[in-house]
Every structure is written in C-alpha cells, then in structure tokens.
PDB file of N, CA and C in Angstrom:
ATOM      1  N   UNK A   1     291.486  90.614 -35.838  1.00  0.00           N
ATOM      2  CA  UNK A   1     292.278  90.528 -34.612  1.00  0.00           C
ATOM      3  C   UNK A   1     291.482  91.182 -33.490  1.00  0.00           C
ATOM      4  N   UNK A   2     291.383  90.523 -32.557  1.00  0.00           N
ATOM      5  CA  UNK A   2     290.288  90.809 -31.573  1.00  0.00           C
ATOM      6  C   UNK A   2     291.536  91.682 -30.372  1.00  0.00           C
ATOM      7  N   UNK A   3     290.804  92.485 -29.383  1.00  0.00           N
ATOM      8  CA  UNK A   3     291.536  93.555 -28.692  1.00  0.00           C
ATOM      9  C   UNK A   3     292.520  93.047 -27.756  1.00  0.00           C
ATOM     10  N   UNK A   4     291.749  92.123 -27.322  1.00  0.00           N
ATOM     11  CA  UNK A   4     293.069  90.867 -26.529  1.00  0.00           C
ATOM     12  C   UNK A   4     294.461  90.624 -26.635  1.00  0.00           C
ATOM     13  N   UNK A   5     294.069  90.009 -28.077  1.00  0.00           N
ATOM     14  CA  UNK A   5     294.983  89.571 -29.077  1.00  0.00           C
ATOM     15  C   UNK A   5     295.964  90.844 -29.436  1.00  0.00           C
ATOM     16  N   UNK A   6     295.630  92.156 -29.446  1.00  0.00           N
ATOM     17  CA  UNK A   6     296.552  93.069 -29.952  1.00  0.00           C
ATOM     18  C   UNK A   6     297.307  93.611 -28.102  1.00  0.00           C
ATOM     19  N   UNK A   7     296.442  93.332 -27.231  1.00  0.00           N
ATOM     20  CA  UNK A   7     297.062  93.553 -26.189  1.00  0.00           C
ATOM     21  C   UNK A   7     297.885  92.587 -25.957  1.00  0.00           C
ATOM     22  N   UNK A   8     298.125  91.532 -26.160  1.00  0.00           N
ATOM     23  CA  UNK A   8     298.904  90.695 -25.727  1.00  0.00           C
ATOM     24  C   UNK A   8     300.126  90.709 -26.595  1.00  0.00           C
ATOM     25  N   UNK A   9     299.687  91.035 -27.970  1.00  0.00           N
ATOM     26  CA  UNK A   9     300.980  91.463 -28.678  1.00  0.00           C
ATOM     27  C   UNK A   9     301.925  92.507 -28.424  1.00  0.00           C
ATOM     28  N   UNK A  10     301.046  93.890 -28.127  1.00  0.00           N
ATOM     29  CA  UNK A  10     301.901  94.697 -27.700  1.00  0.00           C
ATOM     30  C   UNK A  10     302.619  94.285 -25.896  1.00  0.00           C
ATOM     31  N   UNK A  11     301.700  93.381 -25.043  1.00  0.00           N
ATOM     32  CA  UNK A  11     302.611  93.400 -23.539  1.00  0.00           C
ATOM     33  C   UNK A  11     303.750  92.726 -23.968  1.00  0.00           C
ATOM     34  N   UNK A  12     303.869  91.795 -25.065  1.00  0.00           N
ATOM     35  CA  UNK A  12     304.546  91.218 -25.323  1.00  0.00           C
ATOM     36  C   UNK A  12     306.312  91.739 -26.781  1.00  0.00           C
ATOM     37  N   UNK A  13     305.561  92.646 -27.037  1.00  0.00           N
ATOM     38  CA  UNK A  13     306.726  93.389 -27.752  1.00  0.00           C
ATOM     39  C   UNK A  13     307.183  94.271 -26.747  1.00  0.00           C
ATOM     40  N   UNK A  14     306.693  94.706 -25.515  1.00  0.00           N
ATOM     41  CA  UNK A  14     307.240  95.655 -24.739  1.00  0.00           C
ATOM     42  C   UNK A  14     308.173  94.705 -24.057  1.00  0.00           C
ATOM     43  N   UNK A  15     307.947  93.310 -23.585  1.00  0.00           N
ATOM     44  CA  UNK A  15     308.710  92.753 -23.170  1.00  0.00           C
ATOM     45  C   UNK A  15     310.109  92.229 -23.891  1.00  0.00           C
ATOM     46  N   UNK A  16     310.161  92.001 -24.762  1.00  0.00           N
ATOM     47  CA  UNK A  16     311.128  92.089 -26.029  1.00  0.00           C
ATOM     48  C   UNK A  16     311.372  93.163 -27.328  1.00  0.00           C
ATOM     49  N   UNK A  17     311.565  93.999 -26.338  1.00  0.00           N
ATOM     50  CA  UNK A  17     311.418  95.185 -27.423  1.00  0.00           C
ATOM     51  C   UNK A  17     312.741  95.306 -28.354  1.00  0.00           C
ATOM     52  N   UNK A  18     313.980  94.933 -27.902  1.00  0.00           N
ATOM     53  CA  UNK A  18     315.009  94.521 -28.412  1.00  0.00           C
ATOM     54  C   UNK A  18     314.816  93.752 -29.892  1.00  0.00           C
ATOM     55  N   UNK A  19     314.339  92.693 -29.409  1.00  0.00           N
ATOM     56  CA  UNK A  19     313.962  91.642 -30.416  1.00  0.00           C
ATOM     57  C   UNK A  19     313.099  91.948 -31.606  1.00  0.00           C
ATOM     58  N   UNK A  20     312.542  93.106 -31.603  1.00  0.00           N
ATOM     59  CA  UNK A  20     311.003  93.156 -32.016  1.00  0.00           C
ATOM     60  C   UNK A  20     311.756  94.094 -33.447  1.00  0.00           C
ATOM     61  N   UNK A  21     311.282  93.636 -34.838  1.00  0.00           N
ATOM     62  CA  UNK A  21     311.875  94.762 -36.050  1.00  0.00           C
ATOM     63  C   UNK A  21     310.529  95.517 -35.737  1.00  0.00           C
ATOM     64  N   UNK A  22     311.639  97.023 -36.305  1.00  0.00           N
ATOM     65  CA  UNK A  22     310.798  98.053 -36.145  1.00  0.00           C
ATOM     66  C   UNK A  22     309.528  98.079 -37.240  1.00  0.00           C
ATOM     67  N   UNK A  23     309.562  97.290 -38.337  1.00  0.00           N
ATOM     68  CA  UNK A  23     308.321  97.339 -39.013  1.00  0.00           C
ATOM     69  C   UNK A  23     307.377  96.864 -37.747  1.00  0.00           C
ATOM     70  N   UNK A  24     307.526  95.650 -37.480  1.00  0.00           N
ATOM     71  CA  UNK A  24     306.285  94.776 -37.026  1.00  0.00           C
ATOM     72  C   UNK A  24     305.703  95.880 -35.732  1.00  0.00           C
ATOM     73  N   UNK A  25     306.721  96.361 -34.591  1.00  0.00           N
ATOM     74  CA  UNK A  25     306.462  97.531 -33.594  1.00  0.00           C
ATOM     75  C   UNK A  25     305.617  98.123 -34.574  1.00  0.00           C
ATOM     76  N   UNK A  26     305.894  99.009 -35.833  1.00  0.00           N
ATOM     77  CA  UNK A  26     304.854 100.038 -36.457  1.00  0.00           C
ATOM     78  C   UNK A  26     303.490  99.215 -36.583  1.00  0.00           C
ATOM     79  N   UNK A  27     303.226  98.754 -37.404  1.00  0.00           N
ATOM     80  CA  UNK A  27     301.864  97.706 -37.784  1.00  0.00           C
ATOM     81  C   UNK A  27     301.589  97.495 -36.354  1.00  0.00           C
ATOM     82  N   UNK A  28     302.348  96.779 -35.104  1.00  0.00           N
ATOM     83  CA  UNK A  28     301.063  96.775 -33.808  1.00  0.00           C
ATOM     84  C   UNK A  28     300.948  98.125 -33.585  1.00  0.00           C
ATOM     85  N   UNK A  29     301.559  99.404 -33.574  1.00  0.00           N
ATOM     86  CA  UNK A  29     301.527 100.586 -32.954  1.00  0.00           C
ATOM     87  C   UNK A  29     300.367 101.303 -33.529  1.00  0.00           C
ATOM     88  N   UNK A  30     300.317 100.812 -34.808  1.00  0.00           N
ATOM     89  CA  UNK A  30     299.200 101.524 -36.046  1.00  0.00           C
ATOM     90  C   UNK A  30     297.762 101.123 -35.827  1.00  0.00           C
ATOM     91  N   UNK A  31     298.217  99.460 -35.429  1.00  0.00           N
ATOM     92  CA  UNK A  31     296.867  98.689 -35.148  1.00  0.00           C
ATOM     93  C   UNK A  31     295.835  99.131 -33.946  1.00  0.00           C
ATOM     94  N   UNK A  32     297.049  99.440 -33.086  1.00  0.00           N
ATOM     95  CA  UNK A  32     296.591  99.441 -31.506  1.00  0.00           C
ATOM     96  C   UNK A  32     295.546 101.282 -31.738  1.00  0.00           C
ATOM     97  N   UNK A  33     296.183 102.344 -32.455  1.00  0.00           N
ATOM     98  CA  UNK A  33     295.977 103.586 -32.987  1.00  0.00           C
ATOM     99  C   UNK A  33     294.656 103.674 -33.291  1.00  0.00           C
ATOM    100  N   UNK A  34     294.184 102.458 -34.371  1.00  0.00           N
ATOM    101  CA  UNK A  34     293.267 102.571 -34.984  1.00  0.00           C
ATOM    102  C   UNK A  34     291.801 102.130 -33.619  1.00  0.00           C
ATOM    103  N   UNK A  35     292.253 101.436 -32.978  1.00  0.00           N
ATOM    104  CA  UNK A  35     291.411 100.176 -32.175  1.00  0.00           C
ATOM    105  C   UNK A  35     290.992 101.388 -31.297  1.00  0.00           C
ATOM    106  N   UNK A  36     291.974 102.222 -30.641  1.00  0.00           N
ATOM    107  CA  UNK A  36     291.598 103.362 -29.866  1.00  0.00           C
ATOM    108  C   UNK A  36     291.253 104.515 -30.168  1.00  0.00           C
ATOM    109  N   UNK A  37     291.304 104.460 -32.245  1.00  0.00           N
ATOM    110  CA  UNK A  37     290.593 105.837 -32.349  1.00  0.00           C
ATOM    111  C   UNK A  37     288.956 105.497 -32.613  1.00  0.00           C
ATOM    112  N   UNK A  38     288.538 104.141 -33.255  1.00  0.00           N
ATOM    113  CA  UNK A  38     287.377 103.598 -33.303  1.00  0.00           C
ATOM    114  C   UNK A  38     286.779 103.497 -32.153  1.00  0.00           C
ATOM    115  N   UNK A  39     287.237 103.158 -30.859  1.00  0.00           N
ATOM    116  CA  UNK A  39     286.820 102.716 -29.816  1.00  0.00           C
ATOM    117  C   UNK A  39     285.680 103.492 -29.029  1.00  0.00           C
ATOM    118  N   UNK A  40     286.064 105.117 -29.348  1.00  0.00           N
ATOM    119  CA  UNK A  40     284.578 105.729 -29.002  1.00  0.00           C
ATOM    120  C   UNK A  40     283.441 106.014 -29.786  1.00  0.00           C
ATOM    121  N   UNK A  41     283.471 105.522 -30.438  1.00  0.00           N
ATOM    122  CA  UNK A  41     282.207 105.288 -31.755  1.00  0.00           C
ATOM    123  C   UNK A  41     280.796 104.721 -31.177  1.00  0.00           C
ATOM    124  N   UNK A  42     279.827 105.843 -31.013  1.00  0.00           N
ATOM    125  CA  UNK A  42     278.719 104.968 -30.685  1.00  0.00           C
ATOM    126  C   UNK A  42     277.695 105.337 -31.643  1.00  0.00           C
ATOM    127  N   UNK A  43     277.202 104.299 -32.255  1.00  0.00           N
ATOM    128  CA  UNK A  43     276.203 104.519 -33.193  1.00  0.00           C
ATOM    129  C   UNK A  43     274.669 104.642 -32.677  1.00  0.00           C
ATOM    130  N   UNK A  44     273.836 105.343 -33.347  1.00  0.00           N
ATOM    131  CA  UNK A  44     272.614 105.523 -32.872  1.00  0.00           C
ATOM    132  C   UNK A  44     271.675 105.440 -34.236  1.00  0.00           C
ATOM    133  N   UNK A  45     270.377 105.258 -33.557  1.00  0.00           N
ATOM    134  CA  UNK A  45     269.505 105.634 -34.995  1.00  0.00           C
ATOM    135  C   UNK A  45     269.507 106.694 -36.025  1.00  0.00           C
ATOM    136  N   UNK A  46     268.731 106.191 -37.347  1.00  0.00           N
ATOM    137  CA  UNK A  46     269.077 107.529 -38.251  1.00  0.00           C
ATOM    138  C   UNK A  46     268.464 108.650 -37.644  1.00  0.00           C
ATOM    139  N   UNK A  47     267.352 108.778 -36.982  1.00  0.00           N
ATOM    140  CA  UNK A  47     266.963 110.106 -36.590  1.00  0.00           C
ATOM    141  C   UNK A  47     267.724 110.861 -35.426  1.00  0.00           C
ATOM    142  N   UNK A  48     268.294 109.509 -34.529  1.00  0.00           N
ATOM    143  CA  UNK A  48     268.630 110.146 -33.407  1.00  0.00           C
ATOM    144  C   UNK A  48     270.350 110.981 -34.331  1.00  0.00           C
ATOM    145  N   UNK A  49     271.292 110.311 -35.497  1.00  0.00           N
ATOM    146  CA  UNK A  49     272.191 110.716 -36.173  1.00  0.00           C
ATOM    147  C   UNK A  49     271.505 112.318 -36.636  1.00  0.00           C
ATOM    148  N   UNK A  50     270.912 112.133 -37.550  1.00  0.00           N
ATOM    149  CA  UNK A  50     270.237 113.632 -37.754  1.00  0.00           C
ATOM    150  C   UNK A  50     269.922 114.241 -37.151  1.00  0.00           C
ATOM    151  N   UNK A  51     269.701 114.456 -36.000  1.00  0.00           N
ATOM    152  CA  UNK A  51     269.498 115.382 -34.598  1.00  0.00           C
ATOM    153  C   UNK A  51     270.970 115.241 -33.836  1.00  0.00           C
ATOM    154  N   UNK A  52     271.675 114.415 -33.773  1.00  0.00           N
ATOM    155  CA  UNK A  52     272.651 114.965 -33.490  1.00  0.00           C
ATOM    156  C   UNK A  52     273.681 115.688 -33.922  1.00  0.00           C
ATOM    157  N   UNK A  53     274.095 115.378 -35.477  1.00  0.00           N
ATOM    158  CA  UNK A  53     274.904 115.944 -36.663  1.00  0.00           C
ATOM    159  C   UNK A  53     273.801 117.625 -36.658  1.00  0.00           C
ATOM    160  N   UNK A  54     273.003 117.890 -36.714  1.00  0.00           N
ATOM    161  CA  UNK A  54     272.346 119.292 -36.657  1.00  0.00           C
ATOM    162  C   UNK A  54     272.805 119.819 -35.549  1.00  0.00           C
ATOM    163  N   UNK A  55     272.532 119.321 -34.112  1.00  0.00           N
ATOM    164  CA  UNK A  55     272.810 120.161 -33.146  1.00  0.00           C
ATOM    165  C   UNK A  55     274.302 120.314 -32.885  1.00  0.00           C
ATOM    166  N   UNK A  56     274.923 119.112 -33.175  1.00  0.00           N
ATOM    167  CA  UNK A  56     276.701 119.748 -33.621  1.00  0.00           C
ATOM    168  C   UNK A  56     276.880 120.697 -34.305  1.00  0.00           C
ATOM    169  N   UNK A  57     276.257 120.927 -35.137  1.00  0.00           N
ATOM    170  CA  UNK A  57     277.035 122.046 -36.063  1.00  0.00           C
ATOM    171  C   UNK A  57     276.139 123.634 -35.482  1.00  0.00           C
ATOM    172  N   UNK A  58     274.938 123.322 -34.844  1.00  0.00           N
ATOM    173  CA  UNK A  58     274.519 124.924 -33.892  1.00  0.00           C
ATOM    174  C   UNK A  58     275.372 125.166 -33.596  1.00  0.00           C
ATOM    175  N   UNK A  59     276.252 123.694 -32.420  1.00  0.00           N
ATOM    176  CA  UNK A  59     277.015 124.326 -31.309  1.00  0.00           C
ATOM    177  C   UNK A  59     278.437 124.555 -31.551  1.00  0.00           C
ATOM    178  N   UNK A  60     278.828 124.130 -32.987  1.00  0.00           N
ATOM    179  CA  UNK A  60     280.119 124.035 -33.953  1.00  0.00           C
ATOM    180  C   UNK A  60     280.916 123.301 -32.826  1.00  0.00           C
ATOM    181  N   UNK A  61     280.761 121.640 -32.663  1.00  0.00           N
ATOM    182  CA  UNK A  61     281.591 121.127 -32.191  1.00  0.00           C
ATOM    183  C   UNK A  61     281.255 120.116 -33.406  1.00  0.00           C
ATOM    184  N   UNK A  62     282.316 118.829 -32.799  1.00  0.00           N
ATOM    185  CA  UNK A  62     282.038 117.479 -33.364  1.00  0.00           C
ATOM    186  C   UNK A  62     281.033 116.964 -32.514  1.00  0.00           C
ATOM    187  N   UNK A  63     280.474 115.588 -33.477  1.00  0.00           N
ATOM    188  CA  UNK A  63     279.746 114.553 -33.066  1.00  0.00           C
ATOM    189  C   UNK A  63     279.910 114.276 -31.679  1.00  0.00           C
ATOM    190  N   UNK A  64     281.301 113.782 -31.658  1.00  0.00           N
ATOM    191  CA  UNK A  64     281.474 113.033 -30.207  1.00  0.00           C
ATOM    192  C   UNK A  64     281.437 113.832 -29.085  1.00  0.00           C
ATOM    193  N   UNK A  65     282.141 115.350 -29.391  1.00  0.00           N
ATOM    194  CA  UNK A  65     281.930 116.614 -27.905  1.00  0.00           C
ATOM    195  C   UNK A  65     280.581 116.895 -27.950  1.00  0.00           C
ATOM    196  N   UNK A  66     279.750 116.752 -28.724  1.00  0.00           N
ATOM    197  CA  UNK A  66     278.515 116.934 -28.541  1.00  0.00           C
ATOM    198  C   UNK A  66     277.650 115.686 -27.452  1.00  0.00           C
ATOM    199  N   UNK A  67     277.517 114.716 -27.885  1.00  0.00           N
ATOM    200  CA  UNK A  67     277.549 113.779 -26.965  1.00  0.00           C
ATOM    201  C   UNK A  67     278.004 113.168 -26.176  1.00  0.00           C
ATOM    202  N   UNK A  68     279.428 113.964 -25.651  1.00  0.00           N
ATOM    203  CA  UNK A  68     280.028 113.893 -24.069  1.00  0.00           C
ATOM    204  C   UNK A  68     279.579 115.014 -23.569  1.00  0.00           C
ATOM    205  N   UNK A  69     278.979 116.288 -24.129  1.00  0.00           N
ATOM    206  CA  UNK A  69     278.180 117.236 -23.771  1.00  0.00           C
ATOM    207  C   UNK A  69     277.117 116.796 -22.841  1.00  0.00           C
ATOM    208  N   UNK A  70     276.556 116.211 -24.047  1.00  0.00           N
ATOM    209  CA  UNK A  70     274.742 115.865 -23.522  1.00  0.00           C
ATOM    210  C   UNK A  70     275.248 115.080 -22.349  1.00  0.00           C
ATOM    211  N   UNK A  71     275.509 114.029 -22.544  1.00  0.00           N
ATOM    212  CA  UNK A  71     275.906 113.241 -21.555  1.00  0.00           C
ATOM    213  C   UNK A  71     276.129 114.035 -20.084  1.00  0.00           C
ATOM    214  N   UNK A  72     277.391 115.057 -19.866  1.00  0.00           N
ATOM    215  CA  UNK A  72     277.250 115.381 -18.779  1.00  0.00           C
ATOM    216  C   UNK A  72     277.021 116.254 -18.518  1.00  0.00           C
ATOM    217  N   UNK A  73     275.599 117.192 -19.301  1.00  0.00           N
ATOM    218  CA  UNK A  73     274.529 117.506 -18.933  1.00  0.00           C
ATOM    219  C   UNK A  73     273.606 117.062 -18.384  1.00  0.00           C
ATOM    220  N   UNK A  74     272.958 116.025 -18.836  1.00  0.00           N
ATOM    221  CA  UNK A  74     272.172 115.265 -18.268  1.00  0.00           C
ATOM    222  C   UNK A  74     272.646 114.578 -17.138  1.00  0.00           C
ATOM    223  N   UNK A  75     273.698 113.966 -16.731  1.00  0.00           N
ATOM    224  CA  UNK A  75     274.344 113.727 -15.537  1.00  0.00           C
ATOM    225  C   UNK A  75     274.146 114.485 -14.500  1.00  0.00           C
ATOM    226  N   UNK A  76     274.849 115.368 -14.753  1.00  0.00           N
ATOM    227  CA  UNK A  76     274.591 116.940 -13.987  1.00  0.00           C
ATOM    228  C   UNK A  76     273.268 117.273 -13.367  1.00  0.00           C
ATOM    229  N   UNK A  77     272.078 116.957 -14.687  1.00  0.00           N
ATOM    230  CA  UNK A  77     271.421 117.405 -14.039  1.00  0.00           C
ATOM    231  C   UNK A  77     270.058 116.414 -13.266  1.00  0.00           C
ATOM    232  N   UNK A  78     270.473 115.245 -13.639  1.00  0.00           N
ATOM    233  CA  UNK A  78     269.916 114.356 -12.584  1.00  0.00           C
ATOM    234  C   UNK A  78     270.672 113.769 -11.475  1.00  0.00           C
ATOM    235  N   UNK A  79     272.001 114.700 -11.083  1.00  0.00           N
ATOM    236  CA  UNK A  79     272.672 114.389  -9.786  1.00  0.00           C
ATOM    237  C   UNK A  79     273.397 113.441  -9.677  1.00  0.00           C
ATOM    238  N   UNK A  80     273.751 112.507 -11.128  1.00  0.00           N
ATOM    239  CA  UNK A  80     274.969 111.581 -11.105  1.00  0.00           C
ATOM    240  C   UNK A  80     276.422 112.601 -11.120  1.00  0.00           C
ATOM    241  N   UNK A  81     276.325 113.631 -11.502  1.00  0.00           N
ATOM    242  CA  UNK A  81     277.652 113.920 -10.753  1.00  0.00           C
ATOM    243  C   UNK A  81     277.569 115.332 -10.526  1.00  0.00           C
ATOM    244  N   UNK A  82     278.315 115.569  -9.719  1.00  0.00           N
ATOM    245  CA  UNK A  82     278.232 117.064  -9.150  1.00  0.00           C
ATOM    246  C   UNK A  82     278.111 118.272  -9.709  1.00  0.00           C
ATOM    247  N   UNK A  83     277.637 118.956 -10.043  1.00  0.00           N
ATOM    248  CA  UNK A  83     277.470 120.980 -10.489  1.00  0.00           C
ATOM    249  C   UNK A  83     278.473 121.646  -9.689  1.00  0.00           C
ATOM    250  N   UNK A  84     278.820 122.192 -10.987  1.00  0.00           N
ATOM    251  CA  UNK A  84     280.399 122.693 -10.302  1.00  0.00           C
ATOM    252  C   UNK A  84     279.670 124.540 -10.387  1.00  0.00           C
ATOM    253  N   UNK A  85     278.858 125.040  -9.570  1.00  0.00           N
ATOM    254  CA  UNK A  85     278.811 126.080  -9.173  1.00  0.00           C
ATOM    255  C   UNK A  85     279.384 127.090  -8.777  1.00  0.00           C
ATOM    256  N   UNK A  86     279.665 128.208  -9.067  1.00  0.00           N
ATOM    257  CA  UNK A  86     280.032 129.156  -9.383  1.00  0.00           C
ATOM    258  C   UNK A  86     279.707 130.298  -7.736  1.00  0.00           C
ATOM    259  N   UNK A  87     281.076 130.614  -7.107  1.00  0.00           N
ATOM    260  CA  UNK A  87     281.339 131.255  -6.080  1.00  0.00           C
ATOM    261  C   UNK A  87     280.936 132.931  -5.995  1.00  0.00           C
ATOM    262  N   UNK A  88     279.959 133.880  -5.754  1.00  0.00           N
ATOM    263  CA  UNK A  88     279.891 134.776  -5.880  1.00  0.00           C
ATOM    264  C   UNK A  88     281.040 136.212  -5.937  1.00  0.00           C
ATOM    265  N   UNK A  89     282.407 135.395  -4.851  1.00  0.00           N
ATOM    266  CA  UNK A  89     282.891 136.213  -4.405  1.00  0.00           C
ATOM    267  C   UNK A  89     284.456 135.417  -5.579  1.00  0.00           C
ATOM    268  N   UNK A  90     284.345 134.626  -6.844  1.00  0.00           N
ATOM    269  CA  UNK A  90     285.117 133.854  -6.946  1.00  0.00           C
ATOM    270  C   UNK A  90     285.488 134.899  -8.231  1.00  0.00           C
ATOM    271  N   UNK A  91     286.862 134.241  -8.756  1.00  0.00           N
ATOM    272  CA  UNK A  91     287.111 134.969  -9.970  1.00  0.00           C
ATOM    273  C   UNK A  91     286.096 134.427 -10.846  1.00  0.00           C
ATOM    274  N   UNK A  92     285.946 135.240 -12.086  1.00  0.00           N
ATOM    275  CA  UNK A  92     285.058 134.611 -13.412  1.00  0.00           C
ATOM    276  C   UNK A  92     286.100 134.390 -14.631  1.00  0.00           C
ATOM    277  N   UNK A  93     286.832 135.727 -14.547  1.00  0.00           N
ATOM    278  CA  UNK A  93     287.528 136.366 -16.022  1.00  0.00           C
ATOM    279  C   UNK A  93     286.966 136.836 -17.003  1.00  0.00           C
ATOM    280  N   UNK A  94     285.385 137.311 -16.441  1.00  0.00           N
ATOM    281  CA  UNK A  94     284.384 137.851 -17.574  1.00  0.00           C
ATOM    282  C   UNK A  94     283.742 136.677 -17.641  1.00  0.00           C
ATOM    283  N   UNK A  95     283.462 135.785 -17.172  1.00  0.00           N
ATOM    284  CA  UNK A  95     282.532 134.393 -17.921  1.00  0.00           C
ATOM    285  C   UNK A  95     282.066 134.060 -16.555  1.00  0.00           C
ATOM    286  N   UNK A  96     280.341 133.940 -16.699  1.00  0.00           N
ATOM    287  CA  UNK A  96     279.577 133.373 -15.313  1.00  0.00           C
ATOM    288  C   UNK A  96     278.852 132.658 -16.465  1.00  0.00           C
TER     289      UNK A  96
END
C-alpha cells in the first residue's frame, strides 16, 4: 500500500467516521503509525553505519539524534541556518 493510498483512506475515514468499524479505523491508524515511524530512516553505507552507530554511543544518543545532530551542525556551520549565540549579559543557568 503505497502512502497515497493510506492517505486517502484515512481523509476518507475521517470523512465517515461514523460509518467506519472500529477494527478497520485501528489497522489504518496502525498502518499510518508504522509509515511515520519508518519514514525517517535513512540508510547509508556500511562504513558510513559503523561510524555512525560508534559515535552514537560516545555521545549516548540514538542513531537518528545523532544525525539530526550532525546535520545541524554542519548547517550551522556553513551558514544554512543561524547560530544561536549566546548573550554575555544573558541568563546561562550554569551552561555556556
């Protein structure tokens, strides 16, 4: 079932939600669950996997915060998005 296809099922049980048995609502609700927990999955080479699964566990996160890490690190620091810099006169709470 392609993503379309489950979107159109669910615009379409929302529109008849009355109508709709609560099994079939579960199975699209489960379906739709799965589609959006797969959905950030990006695969890479085995070496680039082994360098990343290592440096996750330095930084004791997961896979994926690790590479929304890098990501906007490297963003950051080639100026696709802004550095959120730190005010001299600003609170910290102990953390600069």
């Amino acid at each position: 079932m392609s993503s379309p296809c489950t979107a159109t099922l669910l615009e379409d049980a929302a529109d008849r939600i009355a109508d709709i048995s609560r099994a079939d609502l579960q199975i699209m609700l489960r379906r739709a669950a799965i589609r959006l927990r797969n959905a950030g999955a990006v695969s890479m080479e085995d070496d680039v996997e082994d360098a990343l699964r290592d440096l996750a566990g330095e930084f004791g996160m997961t896979r994926n915060d690790t590479i929304r890490y890098i990501v906007r690190e490297w963003m950051e620091k080639n100026t696709y998005l802004p550095v959120h810099d730190l005010d001299e006169d600003g609170e910290v709470d102990g953390n600069a």
